[in-house]
Protein backbone atom coordinates (compact mmCIF):
# COMPACT_ATOMS: atom_id res chain seq x y z
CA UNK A 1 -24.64 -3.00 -17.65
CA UNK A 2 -23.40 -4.30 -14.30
CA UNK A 3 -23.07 -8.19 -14.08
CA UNK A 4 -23.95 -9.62 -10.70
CA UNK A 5 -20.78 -11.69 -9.43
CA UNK A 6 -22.84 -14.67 -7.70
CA UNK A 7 -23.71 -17.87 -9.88
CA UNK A 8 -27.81 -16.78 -9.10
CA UNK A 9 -27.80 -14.08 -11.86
CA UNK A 10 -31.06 -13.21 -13.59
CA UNK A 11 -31.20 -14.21 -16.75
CA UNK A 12 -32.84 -11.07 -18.35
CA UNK A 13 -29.68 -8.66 -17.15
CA UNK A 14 -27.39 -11.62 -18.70
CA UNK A 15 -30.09 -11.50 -21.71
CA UNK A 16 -30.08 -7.93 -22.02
CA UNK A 17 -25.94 -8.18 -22.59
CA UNK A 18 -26.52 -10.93 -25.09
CA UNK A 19 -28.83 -8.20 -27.11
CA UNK A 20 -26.67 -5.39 -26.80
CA UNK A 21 -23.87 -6.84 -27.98
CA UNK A 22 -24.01 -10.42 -29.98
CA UNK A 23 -24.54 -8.64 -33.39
CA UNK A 24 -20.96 -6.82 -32.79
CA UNK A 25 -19.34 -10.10 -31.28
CA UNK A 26 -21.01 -11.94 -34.66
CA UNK A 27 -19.65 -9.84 -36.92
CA UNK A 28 -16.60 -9.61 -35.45
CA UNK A 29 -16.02 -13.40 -35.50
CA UNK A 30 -17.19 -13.21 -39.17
CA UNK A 31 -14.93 -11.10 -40.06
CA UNK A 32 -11.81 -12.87 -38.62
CA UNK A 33 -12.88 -16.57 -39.50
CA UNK A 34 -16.26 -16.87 -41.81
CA UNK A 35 -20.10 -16.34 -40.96
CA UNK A 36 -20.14 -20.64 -40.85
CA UNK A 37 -18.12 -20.35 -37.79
CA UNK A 38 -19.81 -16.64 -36.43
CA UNK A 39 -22.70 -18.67 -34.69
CA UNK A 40 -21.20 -21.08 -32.97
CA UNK A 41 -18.28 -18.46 -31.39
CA UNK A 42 -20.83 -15.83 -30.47
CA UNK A 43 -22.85 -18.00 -28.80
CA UNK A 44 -19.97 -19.80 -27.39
CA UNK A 45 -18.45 -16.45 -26.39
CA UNK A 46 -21.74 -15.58 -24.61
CA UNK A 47 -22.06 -19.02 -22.51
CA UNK A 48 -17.94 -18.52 -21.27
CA UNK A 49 -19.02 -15.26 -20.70
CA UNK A 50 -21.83 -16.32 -18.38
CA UNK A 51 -19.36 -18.78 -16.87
CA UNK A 52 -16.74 -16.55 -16.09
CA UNK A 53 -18.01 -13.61 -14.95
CA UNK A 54 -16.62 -13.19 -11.73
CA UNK A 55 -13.44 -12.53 -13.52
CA UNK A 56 -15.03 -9.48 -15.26
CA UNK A 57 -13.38 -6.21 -12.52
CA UNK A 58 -14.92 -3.16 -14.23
CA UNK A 59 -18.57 -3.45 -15.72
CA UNK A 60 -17.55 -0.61 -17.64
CA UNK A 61 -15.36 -2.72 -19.97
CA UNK A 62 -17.55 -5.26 -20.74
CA UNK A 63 -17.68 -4.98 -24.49
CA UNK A 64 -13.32 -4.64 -24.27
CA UNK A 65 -13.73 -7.95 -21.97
CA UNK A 66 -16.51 -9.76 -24.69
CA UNK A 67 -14.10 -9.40 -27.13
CA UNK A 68 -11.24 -10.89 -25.39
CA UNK A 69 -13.07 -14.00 -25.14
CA UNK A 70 -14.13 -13.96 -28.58
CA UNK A 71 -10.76 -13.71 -29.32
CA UNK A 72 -9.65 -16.26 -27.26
CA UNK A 73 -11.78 -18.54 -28.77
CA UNK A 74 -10.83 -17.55 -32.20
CA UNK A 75 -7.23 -18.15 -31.38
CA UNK A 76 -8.00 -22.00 -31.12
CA UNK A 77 -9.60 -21.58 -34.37
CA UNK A 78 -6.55 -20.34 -35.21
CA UNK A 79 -5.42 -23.35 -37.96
CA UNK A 80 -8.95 -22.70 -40.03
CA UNK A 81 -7.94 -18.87 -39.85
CA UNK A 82 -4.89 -19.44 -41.19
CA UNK A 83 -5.64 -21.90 -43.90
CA UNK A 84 -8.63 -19.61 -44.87
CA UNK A 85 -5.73 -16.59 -45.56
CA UNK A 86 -3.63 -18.90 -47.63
CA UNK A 87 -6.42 -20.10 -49.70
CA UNK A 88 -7.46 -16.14 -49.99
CA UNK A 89 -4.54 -15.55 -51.36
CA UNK A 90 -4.37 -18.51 -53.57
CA UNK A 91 -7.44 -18.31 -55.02
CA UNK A 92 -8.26 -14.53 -54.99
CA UNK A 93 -11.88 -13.39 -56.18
CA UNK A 94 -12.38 -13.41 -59.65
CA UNK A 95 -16.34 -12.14 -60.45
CA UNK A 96 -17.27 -11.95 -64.10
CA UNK A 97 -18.25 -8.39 -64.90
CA UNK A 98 -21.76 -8.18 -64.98
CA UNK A 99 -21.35 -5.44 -68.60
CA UNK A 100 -18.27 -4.86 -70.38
CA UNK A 101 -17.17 -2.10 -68.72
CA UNK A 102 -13.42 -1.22 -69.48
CA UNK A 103 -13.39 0.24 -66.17
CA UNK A 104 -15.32 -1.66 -63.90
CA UNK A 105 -13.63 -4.73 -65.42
CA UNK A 106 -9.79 -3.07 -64.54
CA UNK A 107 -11.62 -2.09 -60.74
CA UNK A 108 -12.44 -5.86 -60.24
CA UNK A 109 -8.90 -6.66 -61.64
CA UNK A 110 -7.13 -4.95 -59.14
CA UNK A 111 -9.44 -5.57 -56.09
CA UNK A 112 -8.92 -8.87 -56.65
CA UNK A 113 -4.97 -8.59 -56.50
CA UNK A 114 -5.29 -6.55 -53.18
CA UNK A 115 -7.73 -9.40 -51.70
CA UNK A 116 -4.93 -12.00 -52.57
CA UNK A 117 -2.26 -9.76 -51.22
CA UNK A 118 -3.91 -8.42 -48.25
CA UNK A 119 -4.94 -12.17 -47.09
CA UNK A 120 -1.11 -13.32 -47.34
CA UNK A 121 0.07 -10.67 -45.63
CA UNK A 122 -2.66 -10.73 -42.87
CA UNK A 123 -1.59 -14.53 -43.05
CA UNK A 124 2.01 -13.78 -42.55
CA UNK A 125 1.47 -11.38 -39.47
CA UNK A 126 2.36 -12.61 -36.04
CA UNK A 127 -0.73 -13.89 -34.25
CA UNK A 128 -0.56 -11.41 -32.23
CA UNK A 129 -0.43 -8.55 -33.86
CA UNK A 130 -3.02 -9.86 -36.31
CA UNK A 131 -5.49 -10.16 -33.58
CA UNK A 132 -4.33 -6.01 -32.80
CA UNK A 133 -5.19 -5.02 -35.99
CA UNK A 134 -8.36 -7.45 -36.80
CA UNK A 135 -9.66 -5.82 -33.48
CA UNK A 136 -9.30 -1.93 -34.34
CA UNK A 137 -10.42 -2.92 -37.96
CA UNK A 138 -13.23 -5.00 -37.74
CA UNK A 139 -14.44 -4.56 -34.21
CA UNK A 140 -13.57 -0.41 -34.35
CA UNK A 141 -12.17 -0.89 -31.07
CA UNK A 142 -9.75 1.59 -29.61
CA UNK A 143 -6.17 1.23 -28.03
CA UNK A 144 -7.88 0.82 -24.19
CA UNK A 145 -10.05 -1.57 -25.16
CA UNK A 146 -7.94 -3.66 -27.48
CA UNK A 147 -5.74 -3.48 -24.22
CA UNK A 148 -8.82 -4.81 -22.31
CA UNK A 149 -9.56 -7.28 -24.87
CA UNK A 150 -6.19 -9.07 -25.33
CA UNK A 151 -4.89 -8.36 -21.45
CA UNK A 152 -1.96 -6.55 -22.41
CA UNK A 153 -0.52 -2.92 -22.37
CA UNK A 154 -1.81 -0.26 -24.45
CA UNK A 155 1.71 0.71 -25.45
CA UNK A 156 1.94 -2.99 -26.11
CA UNK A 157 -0.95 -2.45 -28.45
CA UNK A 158 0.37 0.47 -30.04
CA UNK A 159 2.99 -0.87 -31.23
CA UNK A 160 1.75 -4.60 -32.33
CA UNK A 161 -0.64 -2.04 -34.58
CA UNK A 162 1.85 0.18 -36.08
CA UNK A 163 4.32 -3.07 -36.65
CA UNK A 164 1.02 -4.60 -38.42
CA UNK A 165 0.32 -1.54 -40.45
CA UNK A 166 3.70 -1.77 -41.97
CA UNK A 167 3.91 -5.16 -42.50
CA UNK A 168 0.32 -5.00 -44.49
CA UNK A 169 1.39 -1.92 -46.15
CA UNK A 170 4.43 -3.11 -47.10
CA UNK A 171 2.90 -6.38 -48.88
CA UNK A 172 0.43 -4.21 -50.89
CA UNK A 173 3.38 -2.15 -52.44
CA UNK A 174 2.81 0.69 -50.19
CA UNK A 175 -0.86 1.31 -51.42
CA UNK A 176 -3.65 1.98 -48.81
CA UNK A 177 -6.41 -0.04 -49.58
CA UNK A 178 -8.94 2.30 -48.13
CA UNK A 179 -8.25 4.81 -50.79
CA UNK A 180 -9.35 5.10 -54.72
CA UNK A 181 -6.87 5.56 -57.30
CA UNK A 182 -8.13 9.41 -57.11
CA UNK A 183 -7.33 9.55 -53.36
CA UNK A 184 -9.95 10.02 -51.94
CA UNK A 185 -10.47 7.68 -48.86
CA UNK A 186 -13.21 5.28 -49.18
């Protein structure tokens, strides 16, 4: 997808970037604030976008440049974000087991625990290296584009991640959320 740098730019190669990616820029933005919020900053991220695409050097990093804007944007939400982690972690998730199920009942249990923990601890993180690790784990992005994304180093990003890994792992008592109490890795 090659963006034309002149303000005349067809709309259907602008439209054809909207389809390829606003699903992944959605969830994304879902994922770091809530889905209220998701259609308003992927469409917003789409218009700045538009606007400022003269600034966009490589069109082979466009998806590492979309989400730097989303980001962007979602750093001004960046009070909401932060009051949505504190009330996570307040508040939790407490479902009502649908059957009495001994174990499904102590699964819920401790999900909920790690929800409250993970949210203080993703609340607690340095804005920066939350947006790092909300990148690679919600947006699956790698180190180059995360680089892209956020305008810095990848070394720079490398290490914002593995400070962020620590810190989160650290809050949850060492566990690895990703795993099952067998082991194996969900």
């Amino acid at each position: 997808m090659v963006l034309i740098k002149s303000r005349d730019v067809p709309t259907d190669r602008f439209t054809d970037l909207f389809d390829k990616y606003h699903a992944e820029i959605y969830r994304y933005v879902a994922g770091r604030l809530s889905p209220s919020h998701a259609d308003d900053l992927a469409a917003e991220t789409f218009l700045v976008a538009f606007r400022k695409q003269s600034t966009l050097n490589d069109a082979g990093q466009v998806r590492a440049w979309l989400y730097g804007i989303a980001t962007n944007l979602i750093r001004r939400h960046h009070r909401d974000e932060e009051r949505r982690y504190r009330a996570m972690g307040r508040a939790g998730s407490h479902p009502e087991p649908a059957e009495n199920d001994h174990e499904q009942i102590i699964s819920r249990v401790a999900a909920g625990v790690v929800h409250r923990e993970l949210a203080a601890a993703l609340r607690d993180l340095k804005p920066g290296d939350r947006d790092v690790l909300l990148l690679v784990a919600l947006a699956d992005l790698g180190y180059a584009e995360v680089a892209v994304a956020l305008g810095i180093p990848e070394g720079t990003v490398a290490s914002r991640l593995n400070r962020a890994r620590k810190t989160v792992r650290a809050a949850l008592g060492g566990v690895d959320p990703t795993c099952d109490p067998s082991g194996a890795t969900r």
